[in-house]
C-alpha atoms as a PDB file:
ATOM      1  CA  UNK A   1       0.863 -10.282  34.468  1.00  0.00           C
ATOM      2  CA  UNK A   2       4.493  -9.767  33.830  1.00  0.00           C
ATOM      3  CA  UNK A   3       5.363 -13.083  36.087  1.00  0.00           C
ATOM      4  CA  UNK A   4       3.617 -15.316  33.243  1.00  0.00           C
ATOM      5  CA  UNK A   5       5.222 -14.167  30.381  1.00  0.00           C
ATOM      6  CA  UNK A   6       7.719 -16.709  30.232  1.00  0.00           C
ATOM      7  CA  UNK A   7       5.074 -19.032  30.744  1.00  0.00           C
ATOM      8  CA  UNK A   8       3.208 -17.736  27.673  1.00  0.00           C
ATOM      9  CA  UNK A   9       6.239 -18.269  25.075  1.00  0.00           C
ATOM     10  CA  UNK A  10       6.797 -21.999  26.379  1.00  0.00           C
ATOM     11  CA  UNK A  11       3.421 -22.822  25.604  1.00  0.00           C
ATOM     12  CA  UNK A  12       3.780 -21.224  22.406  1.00  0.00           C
ATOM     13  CA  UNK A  13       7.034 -22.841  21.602  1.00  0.00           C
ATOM     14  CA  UNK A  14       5.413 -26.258  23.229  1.00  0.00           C
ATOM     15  CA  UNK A  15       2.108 -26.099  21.126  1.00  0.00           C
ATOM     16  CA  UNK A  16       3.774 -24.552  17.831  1.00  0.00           C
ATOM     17  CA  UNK A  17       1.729 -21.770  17.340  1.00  0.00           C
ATOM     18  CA  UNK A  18       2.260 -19.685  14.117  1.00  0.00           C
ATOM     19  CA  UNK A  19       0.359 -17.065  14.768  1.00  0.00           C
ATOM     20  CA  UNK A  20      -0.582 -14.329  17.994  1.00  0.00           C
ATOM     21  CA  UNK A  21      -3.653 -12.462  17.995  1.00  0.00           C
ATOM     22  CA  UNK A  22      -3.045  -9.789  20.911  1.00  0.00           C
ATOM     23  CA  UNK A  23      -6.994  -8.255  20.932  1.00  0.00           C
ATOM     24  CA  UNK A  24      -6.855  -5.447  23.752  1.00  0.00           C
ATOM     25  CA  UNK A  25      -4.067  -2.731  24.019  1.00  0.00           C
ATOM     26  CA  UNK A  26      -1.184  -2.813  26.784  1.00  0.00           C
ATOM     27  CA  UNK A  27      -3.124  -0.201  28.427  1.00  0.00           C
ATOM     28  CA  UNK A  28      -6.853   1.118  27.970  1.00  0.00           C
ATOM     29  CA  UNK A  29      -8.506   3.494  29.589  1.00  0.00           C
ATOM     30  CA  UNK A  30      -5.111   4.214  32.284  1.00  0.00           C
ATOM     31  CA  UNK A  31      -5.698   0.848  33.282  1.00  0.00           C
ATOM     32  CA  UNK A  32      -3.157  -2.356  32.657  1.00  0.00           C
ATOM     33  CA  UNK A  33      -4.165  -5.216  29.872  1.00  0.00           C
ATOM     34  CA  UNK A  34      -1.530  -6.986  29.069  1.00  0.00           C
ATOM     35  CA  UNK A  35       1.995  -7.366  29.998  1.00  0.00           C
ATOM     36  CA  UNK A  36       3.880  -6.333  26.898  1.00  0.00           C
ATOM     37  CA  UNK A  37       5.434  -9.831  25.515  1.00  0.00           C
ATOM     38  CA  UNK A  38       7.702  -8.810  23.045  1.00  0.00           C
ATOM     39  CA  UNK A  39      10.660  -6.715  22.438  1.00  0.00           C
ATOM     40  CA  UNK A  40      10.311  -3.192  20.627  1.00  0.00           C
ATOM     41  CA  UNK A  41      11.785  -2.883  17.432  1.00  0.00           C
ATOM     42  CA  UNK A  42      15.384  -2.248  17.621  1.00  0.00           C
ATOM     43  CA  UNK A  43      15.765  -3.352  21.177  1.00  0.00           C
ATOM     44  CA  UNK A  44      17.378  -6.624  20.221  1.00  0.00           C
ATOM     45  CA  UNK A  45      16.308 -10.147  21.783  1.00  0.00           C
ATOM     46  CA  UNK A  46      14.407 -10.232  24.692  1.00  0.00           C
ATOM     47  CA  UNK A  47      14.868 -13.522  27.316  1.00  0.00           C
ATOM     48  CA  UNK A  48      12.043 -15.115  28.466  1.00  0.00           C
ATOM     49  CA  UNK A  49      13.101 -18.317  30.259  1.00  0.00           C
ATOM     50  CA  UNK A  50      15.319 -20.806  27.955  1.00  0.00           C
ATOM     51  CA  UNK A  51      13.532 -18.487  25.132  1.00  0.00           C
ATOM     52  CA  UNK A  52      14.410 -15.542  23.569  1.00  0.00           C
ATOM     53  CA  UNK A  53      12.026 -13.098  21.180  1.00  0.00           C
ATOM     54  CA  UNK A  54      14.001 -10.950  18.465  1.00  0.00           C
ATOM     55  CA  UNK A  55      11.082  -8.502  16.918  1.00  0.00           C
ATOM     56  CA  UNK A  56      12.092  -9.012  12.952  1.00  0.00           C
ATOM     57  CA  UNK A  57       9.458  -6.297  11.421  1.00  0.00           C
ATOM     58  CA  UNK A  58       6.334  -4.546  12.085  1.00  0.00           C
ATOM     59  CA  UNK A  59       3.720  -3.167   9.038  1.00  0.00           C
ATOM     60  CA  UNK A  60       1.082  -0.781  10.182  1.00  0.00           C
ATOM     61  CA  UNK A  61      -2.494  -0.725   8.955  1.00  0.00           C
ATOM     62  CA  UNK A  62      -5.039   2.113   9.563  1.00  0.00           C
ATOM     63  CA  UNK A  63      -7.013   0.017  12.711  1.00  0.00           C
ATOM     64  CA  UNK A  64      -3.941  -3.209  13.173  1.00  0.00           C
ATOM     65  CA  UNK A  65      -0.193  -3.692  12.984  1.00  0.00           C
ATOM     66  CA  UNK A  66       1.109  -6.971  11.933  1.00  0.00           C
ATOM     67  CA  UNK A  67       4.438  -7.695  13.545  1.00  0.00           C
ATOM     68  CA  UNK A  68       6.997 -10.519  12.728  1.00  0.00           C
ATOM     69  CA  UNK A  69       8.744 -12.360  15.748  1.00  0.00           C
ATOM     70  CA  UNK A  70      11.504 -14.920  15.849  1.00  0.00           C
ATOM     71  CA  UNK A  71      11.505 -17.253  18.623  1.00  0.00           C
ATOM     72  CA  UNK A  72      14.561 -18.940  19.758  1.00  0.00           C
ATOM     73  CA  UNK A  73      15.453 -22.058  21.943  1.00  0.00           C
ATOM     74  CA  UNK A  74      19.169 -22.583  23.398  1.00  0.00           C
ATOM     75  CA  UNK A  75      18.969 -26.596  23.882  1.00  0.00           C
ATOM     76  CA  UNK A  76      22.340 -28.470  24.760  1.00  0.00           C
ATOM     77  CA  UNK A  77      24.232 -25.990  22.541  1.00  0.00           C
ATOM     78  CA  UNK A  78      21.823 -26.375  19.436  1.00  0.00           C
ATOM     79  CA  UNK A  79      19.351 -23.055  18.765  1.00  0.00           C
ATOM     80  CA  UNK A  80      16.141 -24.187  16.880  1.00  0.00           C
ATOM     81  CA  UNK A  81      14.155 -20.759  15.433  1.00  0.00           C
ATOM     82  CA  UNK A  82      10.938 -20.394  15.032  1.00  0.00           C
ATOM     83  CA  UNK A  83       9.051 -16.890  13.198  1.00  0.00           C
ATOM     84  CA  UNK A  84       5.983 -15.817  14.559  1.00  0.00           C
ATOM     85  CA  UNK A  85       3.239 -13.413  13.548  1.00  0.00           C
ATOM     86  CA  UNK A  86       1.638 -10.865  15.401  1.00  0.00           C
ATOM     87  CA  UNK A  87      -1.688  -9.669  14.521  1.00  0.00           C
END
């Protein structure tokens, strides 16, 4: 799972999503979901490719957390930023 991650935020970038909807845990029941895509909060940017993922916020509900995401291009010099929701 981890070796398509960077293949995941292309295609985001590429198809200019707004919004993530992650619907299964990293982990459930000891057993592996989902590689974990994004950085913790506090960790900094996280590189994925020509793309790097800065975790902005996160607001916790009683069943959901909502985080905010900022996803960032290098391109001949020029860095284009894009904010992305998690739900």
């Amino acid at each position: 799972m981890d070796s398509t991650v960077n293949d995941f935020w292309r295609l985001v970038w590429e198809q200019r999503l707004e919004m993530l909807l992650m619907l299964t845990n990293l982990e459930e029941y000891s057993k592996t979901k989902c590689a974990q895509y994004w950085p913790d909060a506090g960790a900094g940017a996280r590189k994925f490719g020509e793309l790097s993922v800065s975790h902005i916020k996160e607001n916790r509900f009683a069943d959901y957390l909502v985080r905010e995401l900022r996803l960032r291009l290098e391109d001949a010099g020029e860095c284009l930023a894009k904010k992305k929701s998690q739900r």
